[in-house]
PDB file of N, CA and C in Angstrom:
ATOM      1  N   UNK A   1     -14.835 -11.329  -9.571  1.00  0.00           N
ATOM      2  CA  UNK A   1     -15.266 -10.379 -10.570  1.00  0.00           C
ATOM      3  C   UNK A   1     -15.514 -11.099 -11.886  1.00  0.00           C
ATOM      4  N   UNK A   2     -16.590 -11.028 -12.224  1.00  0.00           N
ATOM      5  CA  UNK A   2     -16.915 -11.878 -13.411  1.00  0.00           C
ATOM      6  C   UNK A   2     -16.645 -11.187 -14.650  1.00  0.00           C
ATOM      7  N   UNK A   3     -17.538  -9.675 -13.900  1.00  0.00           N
ATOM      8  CA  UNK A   3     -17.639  -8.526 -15.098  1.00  0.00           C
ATOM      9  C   UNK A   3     -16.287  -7.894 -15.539  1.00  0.00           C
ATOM     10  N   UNK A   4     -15.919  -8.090 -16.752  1.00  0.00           N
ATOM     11  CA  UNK A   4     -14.511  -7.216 -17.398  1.00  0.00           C
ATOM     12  C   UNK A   4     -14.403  -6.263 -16.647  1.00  0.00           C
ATOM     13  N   UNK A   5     -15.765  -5.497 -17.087  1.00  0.00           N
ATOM     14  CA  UNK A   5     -15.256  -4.013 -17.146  1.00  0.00           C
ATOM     15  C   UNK A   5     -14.972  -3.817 -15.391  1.00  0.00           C
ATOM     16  N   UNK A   6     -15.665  -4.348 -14.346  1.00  0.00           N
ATOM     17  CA  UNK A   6     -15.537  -4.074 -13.267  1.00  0.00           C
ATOM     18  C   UNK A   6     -14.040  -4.396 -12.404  1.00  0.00           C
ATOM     19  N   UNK A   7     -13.270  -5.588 -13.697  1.00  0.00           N
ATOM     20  CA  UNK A   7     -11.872  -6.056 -13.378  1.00  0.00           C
ATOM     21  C   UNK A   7     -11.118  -4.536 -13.676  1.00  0.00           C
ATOM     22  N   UNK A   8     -11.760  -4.263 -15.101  1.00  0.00           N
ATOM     23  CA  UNK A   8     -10.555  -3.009 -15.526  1.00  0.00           C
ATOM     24  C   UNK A   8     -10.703  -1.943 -15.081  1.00  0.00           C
ATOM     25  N   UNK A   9     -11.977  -1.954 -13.831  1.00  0.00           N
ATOM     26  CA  UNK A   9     -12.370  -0.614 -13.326  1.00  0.00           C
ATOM     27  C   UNK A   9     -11.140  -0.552 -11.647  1.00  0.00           C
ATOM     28  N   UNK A  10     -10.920  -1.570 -11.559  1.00  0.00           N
ATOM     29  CA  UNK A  10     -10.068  -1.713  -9.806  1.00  0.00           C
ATOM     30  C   UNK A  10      -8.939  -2.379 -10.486  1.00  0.00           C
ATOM     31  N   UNK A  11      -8.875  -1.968 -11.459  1.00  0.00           N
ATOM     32  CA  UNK A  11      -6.891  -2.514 -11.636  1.00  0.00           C
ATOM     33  C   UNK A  11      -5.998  -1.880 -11.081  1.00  0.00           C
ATOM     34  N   UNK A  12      -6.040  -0.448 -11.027  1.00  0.00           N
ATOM     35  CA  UNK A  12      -5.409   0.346 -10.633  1.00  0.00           C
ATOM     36  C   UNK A  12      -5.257   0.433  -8.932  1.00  0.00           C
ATOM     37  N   UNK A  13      -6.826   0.294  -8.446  1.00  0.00           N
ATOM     38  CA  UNK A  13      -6.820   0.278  -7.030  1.00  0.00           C
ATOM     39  C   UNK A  13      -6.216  -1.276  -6.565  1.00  0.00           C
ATOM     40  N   UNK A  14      -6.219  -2.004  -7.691  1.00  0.00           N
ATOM     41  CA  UNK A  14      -5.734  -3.144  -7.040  1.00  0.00           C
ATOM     42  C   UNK A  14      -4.286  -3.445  -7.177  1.00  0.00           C
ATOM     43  N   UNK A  15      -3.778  -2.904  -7.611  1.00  0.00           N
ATOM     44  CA  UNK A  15      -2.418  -2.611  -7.836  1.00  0.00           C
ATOM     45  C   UNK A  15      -2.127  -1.516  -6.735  1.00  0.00           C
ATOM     46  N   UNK A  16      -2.599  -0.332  -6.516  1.00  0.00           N
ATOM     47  CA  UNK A  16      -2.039   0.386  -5.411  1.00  0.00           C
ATOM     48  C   UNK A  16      -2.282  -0.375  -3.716  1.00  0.00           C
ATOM     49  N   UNK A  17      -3.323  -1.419  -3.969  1.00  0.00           N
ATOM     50  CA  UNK A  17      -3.749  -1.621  -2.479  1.00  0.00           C
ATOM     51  C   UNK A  17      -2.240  -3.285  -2.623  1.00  0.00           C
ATOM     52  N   UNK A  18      -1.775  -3.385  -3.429  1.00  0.00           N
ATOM     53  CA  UNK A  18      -1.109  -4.471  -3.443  1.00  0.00           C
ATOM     54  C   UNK A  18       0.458  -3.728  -3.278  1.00  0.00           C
ATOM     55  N   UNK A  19       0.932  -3.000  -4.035  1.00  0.00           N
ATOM     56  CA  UNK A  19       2.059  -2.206  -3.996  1.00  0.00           C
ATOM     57  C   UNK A  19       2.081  -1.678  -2.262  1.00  0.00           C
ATOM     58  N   UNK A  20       0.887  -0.908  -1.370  1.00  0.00           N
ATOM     59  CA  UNK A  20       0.711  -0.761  -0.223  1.00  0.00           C
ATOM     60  C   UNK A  20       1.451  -1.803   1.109  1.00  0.00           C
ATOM     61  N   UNK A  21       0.758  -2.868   0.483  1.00  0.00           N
ATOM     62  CA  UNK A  21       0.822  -3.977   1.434  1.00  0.00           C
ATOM     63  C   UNK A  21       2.110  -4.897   1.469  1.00  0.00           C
ATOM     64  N   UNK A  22       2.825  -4.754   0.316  1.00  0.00           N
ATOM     65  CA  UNK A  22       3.632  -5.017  -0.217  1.00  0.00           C
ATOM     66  C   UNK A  22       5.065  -4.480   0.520  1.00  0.00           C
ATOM     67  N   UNK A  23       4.851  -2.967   0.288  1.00  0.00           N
ATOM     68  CA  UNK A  23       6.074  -2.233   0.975  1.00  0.00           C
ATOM     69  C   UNK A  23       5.641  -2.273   2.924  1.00  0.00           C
ATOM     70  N   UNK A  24       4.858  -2.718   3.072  1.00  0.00           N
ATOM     71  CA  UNK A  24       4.361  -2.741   4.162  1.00  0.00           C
ATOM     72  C   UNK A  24       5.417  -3.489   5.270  1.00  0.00           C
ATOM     73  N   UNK A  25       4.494  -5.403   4.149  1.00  0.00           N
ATOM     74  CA  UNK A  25       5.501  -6.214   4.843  1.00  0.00           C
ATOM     75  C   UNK A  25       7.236  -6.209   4.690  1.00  0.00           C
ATOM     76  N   UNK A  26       7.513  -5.582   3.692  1.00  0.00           N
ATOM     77  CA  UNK A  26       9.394  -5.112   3.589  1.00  0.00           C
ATOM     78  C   UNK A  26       9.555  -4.760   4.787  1.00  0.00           C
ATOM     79  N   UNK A  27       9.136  -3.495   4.662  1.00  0.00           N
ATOM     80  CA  UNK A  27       9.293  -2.161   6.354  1.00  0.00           C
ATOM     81  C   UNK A  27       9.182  -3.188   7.568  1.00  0.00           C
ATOM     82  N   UNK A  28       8.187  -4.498   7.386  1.00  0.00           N
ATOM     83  CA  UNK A  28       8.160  -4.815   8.944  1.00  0.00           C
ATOM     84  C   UNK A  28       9.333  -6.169   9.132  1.00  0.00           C
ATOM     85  N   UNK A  29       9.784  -6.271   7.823  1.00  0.00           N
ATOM     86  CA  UNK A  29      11.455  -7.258   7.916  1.00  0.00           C
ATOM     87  C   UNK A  29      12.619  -6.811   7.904  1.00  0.00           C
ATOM     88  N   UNK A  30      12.326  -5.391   7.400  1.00  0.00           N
ATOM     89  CA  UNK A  30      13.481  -4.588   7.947  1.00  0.00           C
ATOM     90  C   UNK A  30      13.207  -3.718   9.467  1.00  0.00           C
ATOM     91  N   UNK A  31      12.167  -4.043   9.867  1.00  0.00           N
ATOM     92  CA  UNK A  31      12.123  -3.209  11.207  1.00  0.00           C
ATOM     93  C   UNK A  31      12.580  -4.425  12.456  1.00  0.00           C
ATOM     94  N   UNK A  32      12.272  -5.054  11.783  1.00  0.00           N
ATOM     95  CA  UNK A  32      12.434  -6.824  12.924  1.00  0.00           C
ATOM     96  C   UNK A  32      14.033  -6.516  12.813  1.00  0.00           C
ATOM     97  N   UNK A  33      14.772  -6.762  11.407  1.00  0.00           N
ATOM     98  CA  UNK A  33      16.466  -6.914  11.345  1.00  0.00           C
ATOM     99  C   UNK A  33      16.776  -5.620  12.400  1.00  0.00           C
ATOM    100  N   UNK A  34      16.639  -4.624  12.186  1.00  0.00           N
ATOM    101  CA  UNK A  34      17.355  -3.813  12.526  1.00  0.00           C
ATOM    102  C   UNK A  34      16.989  -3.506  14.070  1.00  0.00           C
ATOM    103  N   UNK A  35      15.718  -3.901  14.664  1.00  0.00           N
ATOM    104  CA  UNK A  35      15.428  -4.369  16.192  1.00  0.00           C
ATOM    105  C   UNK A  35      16.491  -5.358  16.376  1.00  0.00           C
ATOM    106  N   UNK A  36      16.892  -6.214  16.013  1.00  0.00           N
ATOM    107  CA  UNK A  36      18.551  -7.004  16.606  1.00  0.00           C
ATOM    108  C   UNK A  36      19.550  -6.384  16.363  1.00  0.00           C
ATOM    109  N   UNK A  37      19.652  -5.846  15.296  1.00  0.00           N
ATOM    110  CA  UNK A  37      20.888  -5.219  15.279  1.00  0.00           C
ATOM    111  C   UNK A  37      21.097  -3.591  15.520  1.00  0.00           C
ATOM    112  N   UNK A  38      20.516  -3.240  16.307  1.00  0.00           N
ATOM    113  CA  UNK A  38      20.827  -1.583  16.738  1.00  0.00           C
ATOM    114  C   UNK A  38      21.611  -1.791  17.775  1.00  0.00           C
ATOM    115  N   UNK A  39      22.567  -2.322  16.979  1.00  0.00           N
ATOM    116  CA  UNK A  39      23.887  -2.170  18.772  1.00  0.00           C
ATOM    117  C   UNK A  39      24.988  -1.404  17.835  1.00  0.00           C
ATOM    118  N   UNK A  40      26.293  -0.904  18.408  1.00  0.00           N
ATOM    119  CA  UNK A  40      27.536  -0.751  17.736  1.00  0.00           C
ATOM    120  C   UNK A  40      27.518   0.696  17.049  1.00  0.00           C
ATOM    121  N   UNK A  41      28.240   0.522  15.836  1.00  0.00           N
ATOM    122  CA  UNK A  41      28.707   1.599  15.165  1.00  0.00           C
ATOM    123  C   UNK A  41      27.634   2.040  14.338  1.00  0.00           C
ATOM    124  N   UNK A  42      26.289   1.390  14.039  1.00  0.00           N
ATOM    125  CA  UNK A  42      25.998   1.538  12.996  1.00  0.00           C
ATOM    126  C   UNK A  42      24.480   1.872  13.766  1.00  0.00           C
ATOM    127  N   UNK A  43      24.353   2.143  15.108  1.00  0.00           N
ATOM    128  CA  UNK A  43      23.228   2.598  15.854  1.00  0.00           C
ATOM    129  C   UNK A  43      22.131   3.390  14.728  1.00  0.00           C
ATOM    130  N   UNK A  44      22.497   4.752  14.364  1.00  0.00           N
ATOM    131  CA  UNK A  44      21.895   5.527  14.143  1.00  0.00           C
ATOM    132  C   UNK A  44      21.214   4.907  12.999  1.00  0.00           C
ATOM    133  N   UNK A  45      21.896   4.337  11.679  1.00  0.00           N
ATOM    134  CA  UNK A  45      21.058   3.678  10.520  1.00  0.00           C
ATOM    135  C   UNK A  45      20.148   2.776  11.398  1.00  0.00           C
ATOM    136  N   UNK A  46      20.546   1.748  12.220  1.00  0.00           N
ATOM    137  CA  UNK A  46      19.371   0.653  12.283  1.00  0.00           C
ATOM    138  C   UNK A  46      18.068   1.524  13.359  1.00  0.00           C
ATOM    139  N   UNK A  47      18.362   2.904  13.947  1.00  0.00           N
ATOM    140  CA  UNK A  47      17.541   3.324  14.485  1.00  0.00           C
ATOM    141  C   UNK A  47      16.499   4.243  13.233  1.00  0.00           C
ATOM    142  N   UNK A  48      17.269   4.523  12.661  1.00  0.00           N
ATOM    143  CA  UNK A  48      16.547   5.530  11.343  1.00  0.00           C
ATOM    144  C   UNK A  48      15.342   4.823  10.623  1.00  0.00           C
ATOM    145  N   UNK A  49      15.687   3.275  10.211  1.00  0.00           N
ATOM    146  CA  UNK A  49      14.913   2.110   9.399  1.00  0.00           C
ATOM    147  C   UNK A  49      14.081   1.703  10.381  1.00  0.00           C
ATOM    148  N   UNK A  50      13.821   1.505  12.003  1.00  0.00           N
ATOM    149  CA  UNK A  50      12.869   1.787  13.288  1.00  0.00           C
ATOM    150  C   UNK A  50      11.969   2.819  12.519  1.00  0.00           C
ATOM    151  N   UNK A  51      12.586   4.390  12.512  1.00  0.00           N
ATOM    152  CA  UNK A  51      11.519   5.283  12.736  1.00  0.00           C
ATOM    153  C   UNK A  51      10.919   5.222  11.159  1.00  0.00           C
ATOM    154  N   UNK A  52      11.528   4.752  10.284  1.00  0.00           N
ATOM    155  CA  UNK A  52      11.152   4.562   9.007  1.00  0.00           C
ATOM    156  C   UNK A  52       9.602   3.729   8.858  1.00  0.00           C
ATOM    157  N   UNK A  53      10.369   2.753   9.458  1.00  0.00           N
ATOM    158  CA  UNK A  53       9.231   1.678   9.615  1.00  0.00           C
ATOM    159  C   UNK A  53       7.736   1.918  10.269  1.00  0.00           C
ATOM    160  N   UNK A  54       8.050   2.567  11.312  1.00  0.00           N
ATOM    161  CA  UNK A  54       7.110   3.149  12.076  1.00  0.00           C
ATOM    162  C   UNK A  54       5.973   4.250  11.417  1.00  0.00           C
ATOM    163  N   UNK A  55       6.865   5.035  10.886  1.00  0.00           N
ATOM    164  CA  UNK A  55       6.273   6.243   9.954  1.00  0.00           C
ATOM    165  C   UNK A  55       5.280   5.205   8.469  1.00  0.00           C
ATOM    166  N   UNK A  56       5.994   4.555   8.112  1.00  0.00           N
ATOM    167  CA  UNK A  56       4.955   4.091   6.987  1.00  0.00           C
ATOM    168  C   UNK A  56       3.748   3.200   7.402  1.00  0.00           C
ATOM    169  N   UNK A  57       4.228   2.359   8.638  1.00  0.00           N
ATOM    170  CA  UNK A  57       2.845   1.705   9.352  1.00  0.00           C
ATOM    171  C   UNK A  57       1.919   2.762   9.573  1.00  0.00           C
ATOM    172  N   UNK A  58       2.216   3.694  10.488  1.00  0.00           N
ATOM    173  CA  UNK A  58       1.282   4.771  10.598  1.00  0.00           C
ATOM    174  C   UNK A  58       0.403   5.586  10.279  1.00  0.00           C
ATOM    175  N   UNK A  59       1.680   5.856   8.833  1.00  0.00           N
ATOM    176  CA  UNK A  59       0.869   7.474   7.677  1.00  0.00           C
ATOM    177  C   UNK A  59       0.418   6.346   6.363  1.00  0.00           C
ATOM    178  N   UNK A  60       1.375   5.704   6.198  1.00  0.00           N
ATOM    179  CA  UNK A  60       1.208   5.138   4.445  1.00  0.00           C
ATOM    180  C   UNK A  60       0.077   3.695   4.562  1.00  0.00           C
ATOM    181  N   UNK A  61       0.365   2.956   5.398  1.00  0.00           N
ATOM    182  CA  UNK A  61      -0.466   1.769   5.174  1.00  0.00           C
ATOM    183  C   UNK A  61      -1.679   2.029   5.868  1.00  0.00           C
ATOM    184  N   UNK A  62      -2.393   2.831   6.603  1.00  0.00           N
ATOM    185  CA  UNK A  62      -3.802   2.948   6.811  1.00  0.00           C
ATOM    186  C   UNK A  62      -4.322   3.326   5.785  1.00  0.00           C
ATOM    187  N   UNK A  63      -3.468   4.026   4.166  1.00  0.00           N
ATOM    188  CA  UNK A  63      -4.767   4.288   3.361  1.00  0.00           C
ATOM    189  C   UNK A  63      -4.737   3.024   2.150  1.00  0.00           C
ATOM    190  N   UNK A  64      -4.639   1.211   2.870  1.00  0.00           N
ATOM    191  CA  UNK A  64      -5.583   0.154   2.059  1.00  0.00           C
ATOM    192  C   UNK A  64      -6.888   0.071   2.632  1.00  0.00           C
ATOM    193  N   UNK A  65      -7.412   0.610   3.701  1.00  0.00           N
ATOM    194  CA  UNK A  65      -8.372   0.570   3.958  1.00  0.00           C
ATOM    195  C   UNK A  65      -9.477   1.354   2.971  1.00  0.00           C
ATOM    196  N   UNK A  66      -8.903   2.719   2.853  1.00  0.00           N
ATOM    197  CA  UNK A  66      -9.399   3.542   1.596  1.00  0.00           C
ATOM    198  C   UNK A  66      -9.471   2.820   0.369  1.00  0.00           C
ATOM    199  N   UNK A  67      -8.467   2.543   0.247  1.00  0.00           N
ATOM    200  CA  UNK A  67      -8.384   1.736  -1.496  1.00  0.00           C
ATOM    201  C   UNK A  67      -9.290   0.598  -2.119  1.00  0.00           C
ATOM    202  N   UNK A  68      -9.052  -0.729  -0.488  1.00  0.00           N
ATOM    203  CA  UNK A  68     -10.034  -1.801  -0.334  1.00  0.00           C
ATOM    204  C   UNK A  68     -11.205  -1.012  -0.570  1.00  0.00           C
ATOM    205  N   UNK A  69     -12.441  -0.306   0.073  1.00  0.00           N
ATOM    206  CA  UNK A  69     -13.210   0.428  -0.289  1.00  0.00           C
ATOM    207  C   UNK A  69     -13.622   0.505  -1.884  1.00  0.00           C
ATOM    208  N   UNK A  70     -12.841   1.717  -1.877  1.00  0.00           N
ATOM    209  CA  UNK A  70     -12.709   1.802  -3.419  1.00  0.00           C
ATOM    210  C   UNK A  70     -12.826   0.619  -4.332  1.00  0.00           C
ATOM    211  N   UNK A  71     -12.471  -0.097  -4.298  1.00  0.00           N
ATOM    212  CA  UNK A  71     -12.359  -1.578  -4.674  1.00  0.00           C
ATOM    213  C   UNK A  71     -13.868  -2.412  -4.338  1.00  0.00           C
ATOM    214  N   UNK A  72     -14.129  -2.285  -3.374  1.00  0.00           N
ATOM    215  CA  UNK A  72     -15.437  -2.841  -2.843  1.00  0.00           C
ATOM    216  C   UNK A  72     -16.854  -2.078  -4.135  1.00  0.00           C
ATOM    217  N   UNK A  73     -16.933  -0.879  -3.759  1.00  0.00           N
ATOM    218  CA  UNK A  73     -17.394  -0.111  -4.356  1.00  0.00           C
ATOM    219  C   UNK A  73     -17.595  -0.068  -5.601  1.00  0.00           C
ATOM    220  N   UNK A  74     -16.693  -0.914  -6.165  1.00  0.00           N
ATOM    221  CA  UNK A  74     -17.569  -1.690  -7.909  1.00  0.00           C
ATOM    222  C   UNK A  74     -16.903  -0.655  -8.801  1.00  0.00           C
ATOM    223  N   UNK A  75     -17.017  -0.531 -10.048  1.00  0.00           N
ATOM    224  CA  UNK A  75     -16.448   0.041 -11.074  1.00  0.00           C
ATOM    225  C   UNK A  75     -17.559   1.016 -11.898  1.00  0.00           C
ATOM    226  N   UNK A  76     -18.979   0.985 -11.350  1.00  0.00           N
ATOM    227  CA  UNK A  76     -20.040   1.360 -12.224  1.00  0.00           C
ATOM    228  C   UNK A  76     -19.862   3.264 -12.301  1.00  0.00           C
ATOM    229  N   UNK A  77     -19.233   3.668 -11.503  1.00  0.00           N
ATOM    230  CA  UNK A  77     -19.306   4.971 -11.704  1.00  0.00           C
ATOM    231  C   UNK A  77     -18.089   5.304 -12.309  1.00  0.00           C
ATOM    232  N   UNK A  78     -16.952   4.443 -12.645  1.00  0.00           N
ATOM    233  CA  UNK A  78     -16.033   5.124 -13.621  1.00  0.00           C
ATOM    234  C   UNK A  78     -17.009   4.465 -15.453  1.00  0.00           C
ATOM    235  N   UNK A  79     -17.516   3.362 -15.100  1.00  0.00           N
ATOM    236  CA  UNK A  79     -17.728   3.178 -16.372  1.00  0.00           C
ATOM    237  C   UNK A  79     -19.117   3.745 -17.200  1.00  0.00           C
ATOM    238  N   UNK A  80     -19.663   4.028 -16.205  1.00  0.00           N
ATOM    239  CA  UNK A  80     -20.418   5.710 -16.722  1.00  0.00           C
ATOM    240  C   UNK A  80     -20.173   6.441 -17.573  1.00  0.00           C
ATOM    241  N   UNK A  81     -19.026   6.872 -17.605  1.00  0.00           N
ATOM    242  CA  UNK A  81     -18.727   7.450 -18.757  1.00  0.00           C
ATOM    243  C   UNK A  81     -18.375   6.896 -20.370  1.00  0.00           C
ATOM    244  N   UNK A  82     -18.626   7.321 -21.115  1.00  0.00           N
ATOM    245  CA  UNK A  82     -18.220   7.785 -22.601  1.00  0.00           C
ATOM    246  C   UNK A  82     -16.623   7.690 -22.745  1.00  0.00           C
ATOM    247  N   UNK A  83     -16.673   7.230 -23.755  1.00  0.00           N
ATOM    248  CA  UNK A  83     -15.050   7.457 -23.957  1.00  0.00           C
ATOM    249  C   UNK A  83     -14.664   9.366 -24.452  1.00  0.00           C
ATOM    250  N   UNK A  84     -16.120   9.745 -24.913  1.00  0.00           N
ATOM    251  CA  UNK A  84     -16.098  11.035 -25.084  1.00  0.00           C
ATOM    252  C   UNK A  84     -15.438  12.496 -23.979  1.00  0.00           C
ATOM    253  N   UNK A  85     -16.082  11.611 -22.775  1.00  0.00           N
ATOM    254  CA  UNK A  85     -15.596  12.085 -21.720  1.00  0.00           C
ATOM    255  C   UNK A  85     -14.178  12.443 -21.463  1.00  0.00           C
ATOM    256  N   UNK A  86     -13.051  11.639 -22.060  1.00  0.00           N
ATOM    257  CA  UNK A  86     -11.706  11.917 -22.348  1.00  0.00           C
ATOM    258  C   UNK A  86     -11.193  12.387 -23.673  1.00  0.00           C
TER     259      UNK A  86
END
């Protein structure tokens, strides 16, 4: 991105598609730990952080694909506007 304004137009998306990916790979080092350790007393937590894990691969991290997009998609239609506009 050469253009400023097109940096300050995907800051935000680039920050949510990074925050995304981010909690992503956590969920899949806590889904690995707790795949060894679901034995014993403490079954039900290391099974809970499983379905945890599972649930955010599923619902939460398919929308960087949206975001990337968004991101792709350039900044020219937020900077369209006027500052009047706000």
């Amino acid at each position: 991105m050469r253009d400023l304004s097109e940096a300050r137009a995907a800051a935000a998306d680039y920050l949510r598609l990074f925050g995304l990916v981010a909690l992503g790979y956590m969920w899949a080092r806590m889904a690995a730990l707790a795949l060894e350790k679901r034995e014993g007393d403490d079954v039900g937590f290391y099974e809970a952080k499983i379905k945890t894990a599972r649930f955010y691969m599923q619902r939460l991290l398919p929308q960087t694909s949206g975001v990337f997009a968004a991101i792709m998609a350039g900044g020219k239609s937020i900077m369209e506007f006027d500052g009047a506009a706000f």
